[in-house]
Protein backbone atom coordinates (compact mmCIF):
# COMPACT_ATOMS: atom_id res chain seq x y z
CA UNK A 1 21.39 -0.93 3.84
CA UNK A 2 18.65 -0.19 1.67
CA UNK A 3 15.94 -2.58 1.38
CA UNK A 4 14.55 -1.15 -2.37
CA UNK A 5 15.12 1.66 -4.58
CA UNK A 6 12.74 3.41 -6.73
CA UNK A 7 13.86 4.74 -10.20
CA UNK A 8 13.49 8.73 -10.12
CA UNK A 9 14.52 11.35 -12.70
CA UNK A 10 17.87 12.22 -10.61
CA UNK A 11 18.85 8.47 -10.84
CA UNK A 12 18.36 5.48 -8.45
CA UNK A 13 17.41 6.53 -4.83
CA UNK A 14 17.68 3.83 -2.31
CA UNK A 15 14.84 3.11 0.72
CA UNK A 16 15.24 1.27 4.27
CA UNK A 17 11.95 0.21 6.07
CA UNK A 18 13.48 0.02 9.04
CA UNK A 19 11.15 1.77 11.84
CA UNK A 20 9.22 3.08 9.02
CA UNK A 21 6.67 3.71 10.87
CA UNK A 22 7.75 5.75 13.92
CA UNK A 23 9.66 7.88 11.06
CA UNK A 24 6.47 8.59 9.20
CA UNK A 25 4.45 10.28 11.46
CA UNK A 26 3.76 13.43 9.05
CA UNK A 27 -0.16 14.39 9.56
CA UNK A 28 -2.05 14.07 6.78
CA UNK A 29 -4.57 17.33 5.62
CA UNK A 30 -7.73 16.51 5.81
CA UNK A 31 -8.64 18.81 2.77
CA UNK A 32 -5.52 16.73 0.97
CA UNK A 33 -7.26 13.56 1.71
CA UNK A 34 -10.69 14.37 0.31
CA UNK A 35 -8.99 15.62 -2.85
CA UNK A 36 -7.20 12.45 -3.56
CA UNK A 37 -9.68 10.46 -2.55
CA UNK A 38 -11.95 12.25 -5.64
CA UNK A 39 -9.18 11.58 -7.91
CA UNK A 40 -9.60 10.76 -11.71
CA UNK A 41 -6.47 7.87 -10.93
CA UNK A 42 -9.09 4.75 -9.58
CA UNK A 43 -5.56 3.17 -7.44
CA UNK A 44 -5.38 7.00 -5.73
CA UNK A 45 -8.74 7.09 -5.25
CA UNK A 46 -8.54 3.40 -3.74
CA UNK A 47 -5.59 4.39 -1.27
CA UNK A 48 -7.48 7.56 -0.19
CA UNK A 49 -11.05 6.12 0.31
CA UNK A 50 -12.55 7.35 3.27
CA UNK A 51 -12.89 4.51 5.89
CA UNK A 52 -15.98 2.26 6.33
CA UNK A 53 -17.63 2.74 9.08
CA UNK A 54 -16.80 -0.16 11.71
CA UNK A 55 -19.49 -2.74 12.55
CA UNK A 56 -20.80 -2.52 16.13
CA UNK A 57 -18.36 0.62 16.89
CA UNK A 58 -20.36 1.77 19.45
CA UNK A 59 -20.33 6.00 19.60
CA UNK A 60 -16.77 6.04 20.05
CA UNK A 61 -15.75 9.18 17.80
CA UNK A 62 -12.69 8.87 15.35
CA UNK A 63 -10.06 10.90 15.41
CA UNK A 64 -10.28 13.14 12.47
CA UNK A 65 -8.07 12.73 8.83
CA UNK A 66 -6.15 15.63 9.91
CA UNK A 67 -4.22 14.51 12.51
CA UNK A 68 -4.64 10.62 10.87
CA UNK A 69 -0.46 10.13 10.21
CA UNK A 70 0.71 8.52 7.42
CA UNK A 71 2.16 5.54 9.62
CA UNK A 72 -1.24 5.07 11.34
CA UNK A 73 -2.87 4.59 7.84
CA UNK A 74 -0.41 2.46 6.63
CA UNK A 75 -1.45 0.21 9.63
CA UNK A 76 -5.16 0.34 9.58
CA UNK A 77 -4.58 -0.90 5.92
CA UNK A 78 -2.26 -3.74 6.85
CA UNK A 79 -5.11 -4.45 9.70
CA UNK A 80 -7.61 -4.77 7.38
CA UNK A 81 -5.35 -6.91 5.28
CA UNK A 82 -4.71 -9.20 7.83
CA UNK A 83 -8.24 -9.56 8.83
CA UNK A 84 -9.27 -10.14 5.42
CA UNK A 85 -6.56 -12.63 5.36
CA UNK A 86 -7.27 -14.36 7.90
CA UNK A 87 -10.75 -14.62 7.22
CA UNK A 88 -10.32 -16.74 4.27
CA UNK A 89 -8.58 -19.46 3.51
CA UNK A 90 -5.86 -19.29 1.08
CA UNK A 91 -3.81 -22.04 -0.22
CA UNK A 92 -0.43 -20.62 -1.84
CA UNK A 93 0.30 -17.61 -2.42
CA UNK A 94 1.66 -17.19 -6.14
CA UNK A 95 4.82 -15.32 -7.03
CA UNK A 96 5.63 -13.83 -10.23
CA UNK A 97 8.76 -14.41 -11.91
CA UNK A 98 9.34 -11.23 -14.02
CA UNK A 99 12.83 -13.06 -15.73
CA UNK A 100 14.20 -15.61 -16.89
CA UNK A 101 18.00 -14.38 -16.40
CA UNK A 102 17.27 -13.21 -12.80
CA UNK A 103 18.63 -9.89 -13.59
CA UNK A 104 16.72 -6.77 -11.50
CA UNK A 105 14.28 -4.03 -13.30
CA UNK A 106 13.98 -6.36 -16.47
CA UNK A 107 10.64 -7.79 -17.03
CA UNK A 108 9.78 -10.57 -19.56
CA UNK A 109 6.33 -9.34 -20.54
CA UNK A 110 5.64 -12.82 -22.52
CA UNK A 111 6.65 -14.61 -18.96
CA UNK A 112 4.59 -12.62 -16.85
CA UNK A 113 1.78 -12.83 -19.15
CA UNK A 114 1.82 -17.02 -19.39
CA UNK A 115 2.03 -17.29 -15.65
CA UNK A 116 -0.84 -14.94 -14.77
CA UNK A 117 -3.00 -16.72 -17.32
CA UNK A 118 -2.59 -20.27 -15.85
């Protein structure tokens, strides 16, 4: 029933996102977080920013990064997507095809290439 897998040294392990998040409710360190979120890699530094401060919050005082879970994160970020999203006004959105043969893991880099330049 798995939903993706993820390539790893030890082979091919398989991943269900079913009630992910009420299984990942692991706190995150605070001292963790700051670390990656000074990281040299700009994508880890990206997903460990430390939050803007909300417009017309009031004094209400956040909880702090150490007892943030991973699961909460993962839906303040979708939040924010959504808002963003829904802010704007997209048309379509566009899909990649990695292959022409449809077969998983194999990516045409020509293909990809010619459809993110149109």
């Amino acid at each position: 029933n798995a939903h993706f897998e993820l390539g790893h040294y030890a082979g091919a392990v398989p991943y269900n996102i079913t009630s992910w998040l009420d299984k990942n409710k692991d706190p995150l360190n605070e001292t963790v977080v700051a670390l990656l979120g000074h990281s040299k890699e700009a994508l880890v530094q990206t997903l460990f920013a430390a939050p803007a401060p909300v417009e017309g919050g009031g004094s209400k005082k956040k909880k702090s990064s150490a007892f943030q879970t991973i699961s909460a994160t993962h839906r303040e970020s979708l939040n924010k997507l959504m808002k963003n999203l829904y802010t704007t006004h997209p048309h379509f959105v566009r899909c990649i095809i990695p292959n022409e043969v449809k077969t998983p893991g194999l990516i045409d880099a020509v293909l990809v290439l010619n459809q993110l330049q149109c």
